[in-house]
C-alpha atoms as a PDB file:
ATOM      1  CA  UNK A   1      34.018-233.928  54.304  1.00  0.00           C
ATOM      2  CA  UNK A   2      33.642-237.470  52.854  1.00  0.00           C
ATOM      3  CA  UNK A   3      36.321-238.203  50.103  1.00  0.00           C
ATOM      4  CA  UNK A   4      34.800-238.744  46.655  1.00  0.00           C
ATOM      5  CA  UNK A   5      37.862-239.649  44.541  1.00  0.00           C
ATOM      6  CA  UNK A   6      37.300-240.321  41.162  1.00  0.00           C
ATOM      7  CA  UNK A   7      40.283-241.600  39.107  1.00  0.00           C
ATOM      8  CA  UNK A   8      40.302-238.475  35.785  1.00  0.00           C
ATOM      9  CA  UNK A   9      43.118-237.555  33.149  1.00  0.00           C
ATOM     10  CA  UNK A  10      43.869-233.822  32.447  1.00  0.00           C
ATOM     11  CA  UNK A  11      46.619-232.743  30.306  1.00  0.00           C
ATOM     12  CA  UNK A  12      48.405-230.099  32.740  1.00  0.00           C
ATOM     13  CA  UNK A  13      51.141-227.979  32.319  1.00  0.00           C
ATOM     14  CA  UNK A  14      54.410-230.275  34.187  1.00  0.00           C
ATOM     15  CA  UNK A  15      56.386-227.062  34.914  1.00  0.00           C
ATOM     16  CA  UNK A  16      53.265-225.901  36.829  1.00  0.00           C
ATOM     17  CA  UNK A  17      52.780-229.284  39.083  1.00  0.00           C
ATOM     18  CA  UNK A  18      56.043-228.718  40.148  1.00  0.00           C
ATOM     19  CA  UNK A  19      56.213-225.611  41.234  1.00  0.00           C
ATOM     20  CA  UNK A  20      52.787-226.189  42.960  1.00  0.00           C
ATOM     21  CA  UNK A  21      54.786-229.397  44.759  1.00  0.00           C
ATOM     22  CA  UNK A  22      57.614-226.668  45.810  1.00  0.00           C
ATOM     23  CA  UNK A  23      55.046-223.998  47.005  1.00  0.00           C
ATOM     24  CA  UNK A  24      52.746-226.572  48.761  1.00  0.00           C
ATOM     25  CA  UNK A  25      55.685-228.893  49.932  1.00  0.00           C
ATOM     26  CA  UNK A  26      53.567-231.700  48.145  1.00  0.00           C
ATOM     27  CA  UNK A  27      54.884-235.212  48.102  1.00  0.00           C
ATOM     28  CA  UNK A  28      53.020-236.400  44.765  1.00  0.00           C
ATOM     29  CA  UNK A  29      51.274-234.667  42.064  1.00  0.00           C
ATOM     30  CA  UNK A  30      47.985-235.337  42.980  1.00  0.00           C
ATOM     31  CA  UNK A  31      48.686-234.274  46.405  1.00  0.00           C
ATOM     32  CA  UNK A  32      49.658-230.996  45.163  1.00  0.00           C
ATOM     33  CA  UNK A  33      46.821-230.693  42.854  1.00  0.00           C
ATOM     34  CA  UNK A  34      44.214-231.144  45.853  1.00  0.00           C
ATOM     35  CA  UNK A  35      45.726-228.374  48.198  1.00  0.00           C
ATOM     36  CA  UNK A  36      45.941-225.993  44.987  1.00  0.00           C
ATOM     37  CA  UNK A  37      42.318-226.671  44.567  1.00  0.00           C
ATOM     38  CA  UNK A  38      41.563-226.921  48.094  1.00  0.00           C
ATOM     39  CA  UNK A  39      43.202-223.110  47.999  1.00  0.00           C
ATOM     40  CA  UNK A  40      40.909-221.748  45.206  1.00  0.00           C
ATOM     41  CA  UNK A  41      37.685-222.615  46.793  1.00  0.00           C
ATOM     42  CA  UNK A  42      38.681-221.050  49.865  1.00  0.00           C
ATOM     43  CA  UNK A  43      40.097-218.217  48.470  1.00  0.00           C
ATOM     44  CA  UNK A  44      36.411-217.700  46.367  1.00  0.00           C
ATOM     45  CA  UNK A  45      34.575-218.531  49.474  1.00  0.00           C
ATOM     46  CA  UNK A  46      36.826-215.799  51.385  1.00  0.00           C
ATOM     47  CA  UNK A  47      35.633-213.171  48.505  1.00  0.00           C
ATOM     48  CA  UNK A  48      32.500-213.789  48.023  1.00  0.00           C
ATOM     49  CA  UNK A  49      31.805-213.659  51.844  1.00  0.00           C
ATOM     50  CA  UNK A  50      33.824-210.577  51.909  1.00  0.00           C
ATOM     51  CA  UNK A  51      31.849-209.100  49.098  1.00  0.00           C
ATOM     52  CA  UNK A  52      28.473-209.869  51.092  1.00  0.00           C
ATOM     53  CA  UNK A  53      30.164-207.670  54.128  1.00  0.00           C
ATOM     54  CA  UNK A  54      30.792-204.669  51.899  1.00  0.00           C
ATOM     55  CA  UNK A  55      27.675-205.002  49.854  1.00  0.00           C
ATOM     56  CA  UNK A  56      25.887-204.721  53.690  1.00  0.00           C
ATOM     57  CA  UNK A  57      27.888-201.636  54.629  1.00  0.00           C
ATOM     58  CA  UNK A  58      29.119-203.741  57.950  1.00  0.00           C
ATOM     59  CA  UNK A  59      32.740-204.206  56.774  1.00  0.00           C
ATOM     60  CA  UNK A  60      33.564-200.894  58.407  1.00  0.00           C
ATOM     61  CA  UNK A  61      31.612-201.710  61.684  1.00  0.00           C
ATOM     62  CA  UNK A  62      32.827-204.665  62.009  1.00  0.00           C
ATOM     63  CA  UNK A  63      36.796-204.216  61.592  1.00  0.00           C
ATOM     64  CA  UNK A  64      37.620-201.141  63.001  1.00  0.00           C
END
């Protein structure tokens, strides 16, 4: 995926960058900010594709 970095200011909680930095093992801020992100999507595309498996009734079939 193609980078599309776009220079933004947020107002974030400091306490919560670093303990992202700690979790992640992030050298910068904005480092840790993109894998917590990068996280999130995944973990929503994990759900929702897990939610389309058990919607179908093949959640059971398939991991058994």
């Amino acid at each position: 995926m193609a980078a599309n970095i776009r220079k933004r200011t947020y107002n974030l909680d400091g306490e919560m960058i670093g303990r992202v930095r700690r979790l992640y093992d992030a050298r910068t801020d904005t480092e840790a900010i993109q894998k917590a992100l990068r996280k999130a999507i995944d973990d929503k595309e994990i759900e929702v594709a897990l939610d389309t498996l058990l919607r179908a009734g093949r959640f059971r079939t398939l991991y058994r």
